[in-house]
C-alpha atoms as a PDB file:
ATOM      1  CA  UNK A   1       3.753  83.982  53.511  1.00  0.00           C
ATOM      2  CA  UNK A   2       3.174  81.672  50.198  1.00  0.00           C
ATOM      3  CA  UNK A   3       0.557  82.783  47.753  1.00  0.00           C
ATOM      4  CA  UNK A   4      -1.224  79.773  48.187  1.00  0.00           C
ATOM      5  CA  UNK A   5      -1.440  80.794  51.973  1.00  0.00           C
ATOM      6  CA  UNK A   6      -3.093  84.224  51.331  1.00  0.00           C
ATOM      7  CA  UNK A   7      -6.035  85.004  52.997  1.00  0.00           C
ATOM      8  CA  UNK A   8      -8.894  85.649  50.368  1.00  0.00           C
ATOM      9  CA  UNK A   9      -8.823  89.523  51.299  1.00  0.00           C
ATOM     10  CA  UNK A  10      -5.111  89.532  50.536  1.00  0.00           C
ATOM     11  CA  UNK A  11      -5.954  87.565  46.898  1.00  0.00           C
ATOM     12  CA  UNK A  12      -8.232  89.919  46.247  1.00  0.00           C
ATOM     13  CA  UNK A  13      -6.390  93.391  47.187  1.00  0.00           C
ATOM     14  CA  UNK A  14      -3.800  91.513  44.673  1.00  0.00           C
ATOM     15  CA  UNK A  15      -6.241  90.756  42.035  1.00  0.00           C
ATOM     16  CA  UNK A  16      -7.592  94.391  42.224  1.00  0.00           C
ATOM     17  CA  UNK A  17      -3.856  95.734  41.628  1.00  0.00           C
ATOM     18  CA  UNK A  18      -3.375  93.772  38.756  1.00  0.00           C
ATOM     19  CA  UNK A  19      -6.905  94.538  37.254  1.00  0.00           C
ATOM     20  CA  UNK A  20      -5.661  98.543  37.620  1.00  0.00           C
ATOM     21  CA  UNK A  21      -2.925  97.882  36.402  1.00  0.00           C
ATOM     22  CA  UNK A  22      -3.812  95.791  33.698  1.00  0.00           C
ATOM     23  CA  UNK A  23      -7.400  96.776  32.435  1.00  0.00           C
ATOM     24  CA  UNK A  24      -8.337  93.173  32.784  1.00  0.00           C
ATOM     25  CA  UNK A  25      -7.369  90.119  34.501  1.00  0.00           C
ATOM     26  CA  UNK A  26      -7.325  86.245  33.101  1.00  0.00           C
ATOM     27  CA  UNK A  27      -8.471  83.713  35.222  1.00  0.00           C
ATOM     28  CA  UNK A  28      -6.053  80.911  34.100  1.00  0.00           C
ATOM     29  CA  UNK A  29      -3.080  83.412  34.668  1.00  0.00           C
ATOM     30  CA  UNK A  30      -4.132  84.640  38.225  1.00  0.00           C
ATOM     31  CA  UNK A  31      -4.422  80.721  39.135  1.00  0.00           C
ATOM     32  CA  UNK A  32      -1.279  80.285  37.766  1.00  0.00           C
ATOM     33  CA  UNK A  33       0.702  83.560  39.626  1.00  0.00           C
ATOM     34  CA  UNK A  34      -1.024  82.872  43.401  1.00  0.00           C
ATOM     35  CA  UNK A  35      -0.595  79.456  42.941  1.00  0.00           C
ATOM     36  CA  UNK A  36      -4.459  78.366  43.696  1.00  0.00           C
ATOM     37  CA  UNK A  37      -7.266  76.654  41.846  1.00  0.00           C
ATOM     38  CA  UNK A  38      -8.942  78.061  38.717  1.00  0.00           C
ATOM     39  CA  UNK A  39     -12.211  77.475  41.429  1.00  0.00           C
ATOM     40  CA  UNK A  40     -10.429  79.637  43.873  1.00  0.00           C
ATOM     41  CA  UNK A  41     -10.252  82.111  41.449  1.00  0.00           C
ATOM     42  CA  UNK A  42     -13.410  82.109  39.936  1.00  0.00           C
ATOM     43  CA  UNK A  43     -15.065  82.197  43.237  1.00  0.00           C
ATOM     44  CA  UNK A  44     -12.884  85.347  43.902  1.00  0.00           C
ATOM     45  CA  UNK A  45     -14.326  87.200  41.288  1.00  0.00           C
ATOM     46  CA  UNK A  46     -17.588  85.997  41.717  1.00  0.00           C
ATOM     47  CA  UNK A  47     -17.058  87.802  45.431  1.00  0.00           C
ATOM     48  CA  UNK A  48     -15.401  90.600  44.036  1.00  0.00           C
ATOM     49  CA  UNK A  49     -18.245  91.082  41.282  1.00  0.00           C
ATOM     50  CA  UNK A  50     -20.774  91.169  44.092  1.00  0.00           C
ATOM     51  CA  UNK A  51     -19.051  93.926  46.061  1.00  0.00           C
ATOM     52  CA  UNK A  52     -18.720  96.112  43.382  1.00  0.00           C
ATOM     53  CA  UNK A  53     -14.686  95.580  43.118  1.00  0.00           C
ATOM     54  CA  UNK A  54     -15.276  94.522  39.114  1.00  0.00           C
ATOM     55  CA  UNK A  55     -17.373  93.193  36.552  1.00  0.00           C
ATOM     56  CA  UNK A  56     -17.251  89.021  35.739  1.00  0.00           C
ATOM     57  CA  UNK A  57     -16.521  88.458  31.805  1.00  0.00           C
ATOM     58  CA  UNK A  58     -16.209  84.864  30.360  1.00  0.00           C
ATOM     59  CA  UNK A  59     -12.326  83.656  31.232  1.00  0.00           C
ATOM     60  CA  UNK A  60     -11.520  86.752  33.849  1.00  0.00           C
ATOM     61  CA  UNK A  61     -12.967  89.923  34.776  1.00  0.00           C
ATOM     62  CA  UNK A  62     -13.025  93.699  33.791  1.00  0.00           C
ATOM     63  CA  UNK A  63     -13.023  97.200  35.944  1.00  0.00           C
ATOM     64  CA  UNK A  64     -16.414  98.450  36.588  1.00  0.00           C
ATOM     65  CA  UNK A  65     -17.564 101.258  33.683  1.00  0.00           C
ATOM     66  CA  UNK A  66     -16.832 104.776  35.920  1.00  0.00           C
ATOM     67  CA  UNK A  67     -20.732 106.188  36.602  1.00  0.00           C
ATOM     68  CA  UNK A  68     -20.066 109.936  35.853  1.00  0.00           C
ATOM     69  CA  UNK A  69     -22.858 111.261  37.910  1.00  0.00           C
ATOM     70  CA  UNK A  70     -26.160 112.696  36.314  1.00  0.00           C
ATOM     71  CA  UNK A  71     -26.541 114.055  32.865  1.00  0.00           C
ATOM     72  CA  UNK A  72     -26.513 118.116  34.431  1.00  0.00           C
ATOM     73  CA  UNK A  73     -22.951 117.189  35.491  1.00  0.00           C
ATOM     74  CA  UNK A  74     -22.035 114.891  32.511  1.00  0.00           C
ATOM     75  CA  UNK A  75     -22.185 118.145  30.403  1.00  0.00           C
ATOM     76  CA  UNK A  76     -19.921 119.950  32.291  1.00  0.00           C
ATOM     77  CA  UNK A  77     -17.075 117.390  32.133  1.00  0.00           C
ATOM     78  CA  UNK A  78     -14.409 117.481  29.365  1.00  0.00           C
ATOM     79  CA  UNK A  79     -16.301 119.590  27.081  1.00  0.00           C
ATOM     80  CA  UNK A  80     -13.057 119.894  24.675  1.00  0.00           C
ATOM     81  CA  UNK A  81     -12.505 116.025  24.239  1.00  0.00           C
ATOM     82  CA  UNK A  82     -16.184 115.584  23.845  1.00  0.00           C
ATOM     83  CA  UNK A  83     -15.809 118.156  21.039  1.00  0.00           C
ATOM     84  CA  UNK A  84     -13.190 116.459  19.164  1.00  0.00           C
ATOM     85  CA  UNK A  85     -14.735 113.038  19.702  1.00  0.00           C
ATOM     86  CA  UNK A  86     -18.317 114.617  17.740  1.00  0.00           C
ATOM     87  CA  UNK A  87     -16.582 116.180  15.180  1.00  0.00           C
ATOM     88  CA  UNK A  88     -15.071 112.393  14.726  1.00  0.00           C
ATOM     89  CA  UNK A  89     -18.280 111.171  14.950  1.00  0.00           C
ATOM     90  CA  UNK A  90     -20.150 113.119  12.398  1.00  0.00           C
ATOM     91  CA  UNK A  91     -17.793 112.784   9.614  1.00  0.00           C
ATOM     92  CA  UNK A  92     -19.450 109.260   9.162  1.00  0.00           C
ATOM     93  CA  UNK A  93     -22.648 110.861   8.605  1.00  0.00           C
ATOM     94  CA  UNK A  94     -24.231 111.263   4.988  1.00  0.00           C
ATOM     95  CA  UNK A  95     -26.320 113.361   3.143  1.00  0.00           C
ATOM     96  CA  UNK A  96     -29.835 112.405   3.462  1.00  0.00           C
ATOM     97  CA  UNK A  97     -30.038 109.701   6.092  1.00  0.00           C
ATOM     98  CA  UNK A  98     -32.048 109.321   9.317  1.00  0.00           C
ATOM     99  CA  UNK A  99     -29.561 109.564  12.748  1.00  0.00           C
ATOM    100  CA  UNK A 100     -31.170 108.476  16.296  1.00  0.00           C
ATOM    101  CA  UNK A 101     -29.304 110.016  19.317  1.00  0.00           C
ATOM    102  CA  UNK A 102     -30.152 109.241  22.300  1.00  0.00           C
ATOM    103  CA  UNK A 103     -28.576 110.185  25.877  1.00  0.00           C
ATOM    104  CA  UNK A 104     -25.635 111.097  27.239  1.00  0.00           C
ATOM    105  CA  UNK A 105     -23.320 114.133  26.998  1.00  0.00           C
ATOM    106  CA  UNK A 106     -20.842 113.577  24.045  1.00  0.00           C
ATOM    107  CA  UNK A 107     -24.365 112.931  22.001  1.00  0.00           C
ATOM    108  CA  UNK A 108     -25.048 116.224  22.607  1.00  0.00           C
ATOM    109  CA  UNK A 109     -22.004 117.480  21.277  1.00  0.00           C
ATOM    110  CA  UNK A 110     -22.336 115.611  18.307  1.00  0.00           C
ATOM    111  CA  UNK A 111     -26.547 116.865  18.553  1.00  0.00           C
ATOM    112  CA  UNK A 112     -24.002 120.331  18.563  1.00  0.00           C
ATOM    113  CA  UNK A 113     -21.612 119.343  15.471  1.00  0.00           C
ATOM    114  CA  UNK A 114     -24.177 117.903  13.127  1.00  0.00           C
ATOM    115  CA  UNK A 115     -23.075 119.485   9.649  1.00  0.00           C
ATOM    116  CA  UNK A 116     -25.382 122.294   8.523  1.00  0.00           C
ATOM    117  CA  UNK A 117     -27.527 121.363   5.310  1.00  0.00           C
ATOM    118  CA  UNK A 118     -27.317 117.592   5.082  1.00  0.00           C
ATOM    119  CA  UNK A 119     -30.939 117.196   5.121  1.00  0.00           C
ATOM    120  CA  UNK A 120     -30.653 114.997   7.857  1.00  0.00           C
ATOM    121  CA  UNK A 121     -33.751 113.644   9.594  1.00  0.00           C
ATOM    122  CA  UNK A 122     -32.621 113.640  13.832  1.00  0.00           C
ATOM    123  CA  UNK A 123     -34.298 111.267  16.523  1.00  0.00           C
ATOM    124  CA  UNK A 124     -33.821 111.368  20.299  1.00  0.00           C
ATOM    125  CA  UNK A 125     -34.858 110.633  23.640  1.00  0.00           C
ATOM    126  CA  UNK A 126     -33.352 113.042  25.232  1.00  0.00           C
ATOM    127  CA  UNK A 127     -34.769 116.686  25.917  1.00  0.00           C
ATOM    128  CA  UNK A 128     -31.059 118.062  26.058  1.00  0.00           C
ATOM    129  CA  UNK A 129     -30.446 117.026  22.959  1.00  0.00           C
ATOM    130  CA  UNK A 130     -33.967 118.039  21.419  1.00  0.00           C
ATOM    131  CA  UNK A 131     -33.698 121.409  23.087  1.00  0.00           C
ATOM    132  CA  UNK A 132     -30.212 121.846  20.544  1.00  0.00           C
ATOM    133  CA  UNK A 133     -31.951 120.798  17.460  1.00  0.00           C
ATOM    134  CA  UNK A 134     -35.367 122.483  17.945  1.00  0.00           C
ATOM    135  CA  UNK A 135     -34.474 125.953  15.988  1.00  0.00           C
ATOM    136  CA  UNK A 136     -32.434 124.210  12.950  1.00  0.00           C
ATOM    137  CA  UNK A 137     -34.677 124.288   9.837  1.00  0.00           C
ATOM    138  CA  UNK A 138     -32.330 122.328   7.914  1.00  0.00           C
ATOM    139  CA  UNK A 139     -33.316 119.165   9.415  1.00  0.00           C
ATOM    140  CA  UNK A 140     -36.528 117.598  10.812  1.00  0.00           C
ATOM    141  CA  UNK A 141     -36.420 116.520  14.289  1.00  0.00           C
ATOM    142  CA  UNK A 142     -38.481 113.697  15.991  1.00  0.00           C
ATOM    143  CA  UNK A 143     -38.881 113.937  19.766  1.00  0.00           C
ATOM    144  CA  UNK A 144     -39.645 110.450  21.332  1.00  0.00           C
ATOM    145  CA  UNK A 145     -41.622 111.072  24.566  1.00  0.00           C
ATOM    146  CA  UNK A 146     -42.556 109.210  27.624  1.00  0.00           C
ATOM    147  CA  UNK A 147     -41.538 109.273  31.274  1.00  0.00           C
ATOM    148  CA  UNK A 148     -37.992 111.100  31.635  1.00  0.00           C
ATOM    149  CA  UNK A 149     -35.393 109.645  34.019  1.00  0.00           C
ATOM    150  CA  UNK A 150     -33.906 112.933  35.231  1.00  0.00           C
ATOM    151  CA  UNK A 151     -30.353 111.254  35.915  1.00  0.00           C
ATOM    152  CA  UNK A 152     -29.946 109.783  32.606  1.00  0.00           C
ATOM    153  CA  UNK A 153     -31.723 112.851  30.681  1.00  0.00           C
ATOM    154  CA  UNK A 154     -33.642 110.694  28.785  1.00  0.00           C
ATOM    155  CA  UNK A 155     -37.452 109.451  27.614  1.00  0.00           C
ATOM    156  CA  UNK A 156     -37.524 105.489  28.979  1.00  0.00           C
ATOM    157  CA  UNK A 157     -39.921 102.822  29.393  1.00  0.00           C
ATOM    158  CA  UNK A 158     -42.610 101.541  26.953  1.00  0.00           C
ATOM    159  CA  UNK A 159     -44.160 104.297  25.659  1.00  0.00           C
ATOM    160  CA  UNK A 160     -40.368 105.691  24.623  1.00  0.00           C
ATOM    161  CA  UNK A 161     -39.350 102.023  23.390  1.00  0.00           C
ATOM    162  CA  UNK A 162     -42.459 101.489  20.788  1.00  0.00           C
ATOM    163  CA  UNK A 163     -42.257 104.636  19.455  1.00  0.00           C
ATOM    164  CA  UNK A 164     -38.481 104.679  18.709  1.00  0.00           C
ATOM    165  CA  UNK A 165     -39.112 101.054  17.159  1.00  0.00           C
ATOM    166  CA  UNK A 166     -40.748 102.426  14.215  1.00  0.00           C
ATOM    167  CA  UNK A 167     -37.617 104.598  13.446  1.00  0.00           C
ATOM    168  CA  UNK A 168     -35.489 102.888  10.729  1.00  0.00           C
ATOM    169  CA  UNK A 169     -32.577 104.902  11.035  1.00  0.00           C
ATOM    170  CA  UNK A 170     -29.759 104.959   9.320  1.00  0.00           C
ATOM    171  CA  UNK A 171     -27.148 105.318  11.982  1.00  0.00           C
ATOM    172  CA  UNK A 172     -27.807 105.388  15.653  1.00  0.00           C
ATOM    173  CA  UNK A 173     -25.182 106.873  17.742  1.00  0.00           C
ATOM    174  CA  UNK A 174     -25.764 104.914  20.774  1.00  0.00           C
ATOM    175  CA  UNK A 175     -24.980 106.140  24.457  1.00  0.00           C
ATOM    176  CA  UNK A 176     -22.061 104.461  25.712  1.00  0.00           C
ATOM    177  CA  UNK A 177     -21.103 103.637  29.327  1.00  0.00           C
ATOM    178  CA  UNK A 178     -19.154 100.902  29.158  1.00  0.00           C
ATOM    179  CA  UNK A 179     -16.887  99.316  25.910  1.00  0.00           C
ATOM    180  CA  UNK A 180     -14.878  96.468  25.718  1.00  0.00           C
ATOM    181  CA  UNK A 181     -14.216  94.111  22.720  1.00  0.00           C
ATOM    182  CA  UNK A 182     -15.443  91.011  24.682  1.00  0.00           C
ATOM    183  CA  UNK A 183     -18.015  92.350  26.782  1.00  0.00           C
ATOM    184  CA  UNK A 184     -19.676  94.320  24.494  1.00  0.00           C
ATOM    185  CA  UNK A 185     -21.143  97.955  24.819  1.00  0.00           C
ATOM    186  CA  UNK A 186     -22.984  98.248  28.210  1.00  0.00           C
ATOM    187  CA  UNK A 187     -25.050 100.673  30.146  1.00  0.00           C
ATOM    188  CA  UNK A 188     -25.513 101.348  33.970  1.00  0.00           C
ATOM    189  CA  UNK A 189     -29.185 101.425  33.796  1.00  0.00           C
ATOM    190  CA  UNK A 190     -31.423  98.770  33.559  1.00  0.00           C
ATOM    191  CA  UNK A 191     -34.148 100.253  31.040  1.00  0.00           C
ATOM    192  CA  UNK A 192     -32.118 102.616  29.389  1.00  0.00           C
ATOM    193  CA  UNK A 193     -30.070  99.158  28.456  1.00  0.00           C
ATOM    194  CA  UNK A 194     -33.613  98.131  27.401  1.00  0.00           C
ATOM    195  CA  UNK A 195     -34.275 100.780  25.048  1.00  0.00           C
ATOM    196  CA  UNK A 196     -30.568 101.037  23.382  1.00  0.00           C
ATOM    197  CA  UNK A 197     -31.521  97.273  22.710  1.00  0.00           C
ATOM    198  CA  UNK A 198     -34.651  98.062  20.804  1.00  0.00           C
ATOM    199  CA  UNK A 199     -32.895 101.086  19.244  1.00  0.00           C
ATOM    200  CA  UNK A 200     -30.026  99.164  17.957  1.00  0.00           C
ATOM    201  CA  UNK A 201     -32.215  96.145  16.369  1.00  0.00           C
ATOM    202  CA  UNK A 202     -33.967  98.891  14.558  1.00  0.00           C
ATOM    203  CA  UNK A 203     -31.389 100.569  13.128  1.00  0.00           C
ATOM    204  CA  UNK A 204     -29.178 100.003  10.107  1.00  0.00           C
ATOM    205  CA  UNK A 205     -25.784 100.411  11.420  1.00  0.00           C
ATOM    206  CA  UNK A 206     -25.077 101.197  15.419  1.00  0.00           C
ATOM    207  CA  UNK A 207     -21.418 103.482  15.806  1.00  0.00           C
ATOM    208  CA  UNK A 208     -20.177 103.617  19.651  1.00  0.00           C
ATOM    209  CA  UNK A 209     -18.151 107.161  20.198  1.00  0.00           C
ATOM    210  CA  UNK A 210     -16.581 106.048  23.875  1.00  0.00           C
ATOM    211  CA  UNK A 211     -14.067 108.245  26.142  1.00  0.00           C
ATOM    212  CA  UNK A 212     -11.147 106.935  26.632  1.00  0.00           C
ATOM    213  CA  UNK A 213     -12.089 106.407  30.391  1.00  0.00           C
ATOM    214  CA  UNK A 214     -14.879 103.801  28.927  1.00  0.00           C
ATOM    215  CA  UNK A 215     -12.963 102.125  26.719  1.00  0.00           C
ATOM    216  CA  UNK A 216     -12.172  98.206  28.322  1.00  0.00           C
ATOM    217  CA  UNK A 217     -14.630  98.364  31.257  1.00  0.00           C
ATOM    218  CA  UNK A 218     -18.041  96.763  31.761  1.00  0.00           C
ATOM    219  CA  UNK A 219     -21.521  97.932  33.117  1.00  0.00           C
ATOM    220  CA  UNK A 220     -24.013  95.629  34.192  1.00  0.00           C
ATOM    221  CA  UNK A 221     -26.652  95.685  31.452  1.00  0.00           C
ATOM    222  CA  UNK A 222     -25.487  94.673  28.089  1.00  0.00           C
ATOM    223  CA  UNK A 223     -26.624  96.631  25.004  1.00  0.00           C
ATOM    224  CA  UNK A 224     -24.677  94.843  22.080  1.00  0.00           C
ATOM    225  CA  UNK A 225     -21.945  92.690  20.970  1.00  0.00           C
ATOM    226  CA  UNK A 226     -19.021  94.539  19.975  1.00  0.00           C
ATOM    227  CA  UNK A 227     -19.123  92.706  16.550  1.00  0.00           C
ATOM    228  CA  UNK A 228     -22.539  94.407  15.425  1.00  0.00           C
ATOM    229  CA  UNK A 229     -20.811  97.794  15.371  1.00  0.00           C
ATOM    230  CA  UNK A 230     -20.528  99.725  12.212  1.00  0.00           C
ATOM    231  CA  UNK A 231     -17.775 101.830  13.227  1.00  0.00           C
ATOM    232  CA  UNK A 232     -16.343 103.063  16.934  1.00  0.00           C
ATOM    233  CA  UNK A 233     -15.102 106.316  17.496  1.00  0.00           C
ATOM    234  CA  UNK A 234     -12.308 106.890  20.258  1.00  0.00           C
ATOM    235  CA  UNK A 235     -10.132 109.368  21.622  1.00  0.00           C
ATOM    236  CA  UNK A 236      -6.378 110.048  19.777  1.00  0.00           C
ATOM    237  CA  UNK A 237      -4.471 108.546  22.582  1.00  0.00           C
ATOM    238  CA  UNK A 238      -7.498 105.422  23.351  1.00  0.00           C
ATOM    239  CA  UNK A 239      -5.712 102.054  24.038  1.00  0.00           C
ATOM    240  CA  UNK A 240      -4.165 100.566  20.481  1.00  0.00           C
ATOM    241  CA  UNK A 241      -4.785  96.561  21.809  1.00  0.00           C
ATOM    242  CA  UNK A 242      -8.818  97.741  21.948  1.00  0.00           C
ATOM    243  CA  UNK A 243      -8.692  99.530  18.910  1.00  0.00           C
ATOM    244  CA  UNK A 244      -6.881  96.146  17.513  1.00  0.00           C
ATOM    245  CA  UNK A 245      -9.529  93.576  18.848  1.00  0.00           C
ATOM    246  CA  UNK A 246     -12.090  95.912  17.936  1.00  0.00           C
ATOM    247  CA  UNK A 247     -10.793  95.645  14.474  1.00  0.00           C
ATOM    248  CA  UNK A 248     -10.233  92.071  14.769  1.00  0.00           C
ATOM    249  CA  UNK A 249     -13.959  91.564  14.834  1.00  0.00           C
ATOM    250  CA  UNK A 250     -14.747  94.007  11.575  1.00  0.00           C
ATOM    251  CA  UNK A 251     -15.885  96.743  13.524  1.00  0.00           C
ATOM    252  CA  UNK A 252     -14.075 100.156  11.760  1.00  0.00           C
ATOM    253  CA  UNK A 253     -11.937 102.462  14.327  1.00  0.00           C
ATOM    254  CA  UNK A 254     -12.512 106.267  14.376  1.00  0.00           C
ATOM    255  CA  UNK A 255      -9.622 108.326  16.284  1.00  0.00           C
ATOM    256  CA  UNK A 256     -10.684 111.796  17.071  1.00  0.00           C
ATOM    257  CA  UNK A 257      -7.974 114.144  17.013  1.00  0.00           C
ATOM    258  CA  UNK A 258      -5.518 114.925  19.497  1.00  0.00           C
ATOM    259  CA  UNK A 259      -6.721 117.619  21.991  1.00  0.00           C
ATOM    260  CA  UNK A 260      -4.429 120.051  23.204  1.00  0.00           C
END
């Protein structure tokens, strides 16, 4: 059978392999290899999108940002990377200056690695990462409150969103589901997207410390361009062509050291 005689299933089981394969797939290109419209493929991924197969990005598409399970389980998952990735993370920190954490599990490690006697000033959402910080009486901690979205293991909504507005911090270590140099940083929840967004317009500088399992995949709800990054921490062995077009748009690269 000629590609342009594949059924659309067959297309996209082919588009899917190249998208694992590749991290990403070009619209013009696949049109050009299957020998069909740029429609065709378009509509493809529009169909693809909509079942969940990959996420639509201007000119092609990207995998779907993994969804690790809830924040209980998040915790237990790759504690040692995690580790190296905070200890990245904090070395961007100075003396002095105001830091807003909010969910997710390498925050807490980071909520875990902050360096002793900084005189920091710490801000979260999350109760996991407030529950770390409570005892240390070398920084002052702000808990933002509100309704708490068990799953995420954070303080959402409203209430959470105007109180964190009035925090002017200095660095905000945002919560990171999804990264890619086009797409942006992302998030898998609809108001916890919301309040990264009011965070991150708030803040002086916004870093992104992403897995290396997050690095060139989308979620659905978009936090922030890639270009308004400060800085983006990654794992030692994290994909050099992100790390590059990451670059490319100003924002500076972090590796975290290797992990054994």
């Amino acid at each position: 059978m000629s590609a342009e005689e594949l059924l659309p299933q067959q297309r996209h089981r082919l588009i899917l392999e190249r998208l694992l394969a590749q991290g990403r797939v070009i619209a013009v290109d696949l049109a050009r290899e299957l020998e069909v419209s740029h429609d065709t493929i378009r509509r493809d991924l529009r169909e693809m999108a909509a079942a969940g197969q990959c996420r639509r990005v201007y000119g092609g598409a990207l995998p779907l940002a993994p969804d690790n399970g809830p924040i209980a389980l998040r915790q237990t998952q790759a504690p040692g990377r995690k580790a190296a990735l905070a200890r990245a993370a904090v070395g961007l920190i100075e003396r002095g200056q105001v830091i807003f954490l909010d969910a997710g599990s390498t925050n807490i490690a980071i909520a875990q690695a902050l360096p002793q006697g900084y005189g920091l000033t710490v801000a979260t959402n999350a109760p996991a990462i407030a529950a770390v910080l409570a005892l240390r009486e070398d920084l002052q901690l702000i808990a933002i409150g509100g309704r708490v979205d068990a799953r995420i293991g954070a303080s959402l909504g409203a209430v959470a969103i105007r109180d964190a507005q009035a925090i002017r911090s200095d660095l905000y270590f945002v919560g990171v589901c999804g990264a890619d140099a086009q797409a942006g940083i992302s998030a898998l929840d609809y108001e916890d997207a919301q309040f990264k967004q009011a965070v991150a317009a708030a803040s002086r500088a916004v870093v992104a410390v992403a897995a290396e399992e997050k690095l060139g995949t989308a979620a659905p709800f978009a936090v922030a361009a890639a270009e308004d990054l400060h800085a983006l921490v990654i794992e030692h062995g994290a994909d050099a062509a992100q790390a590059r077009a990451f670059e490319g748009l100003g924002v500076r690269v972090v590796r975290a050291e290797a992990v054994a």
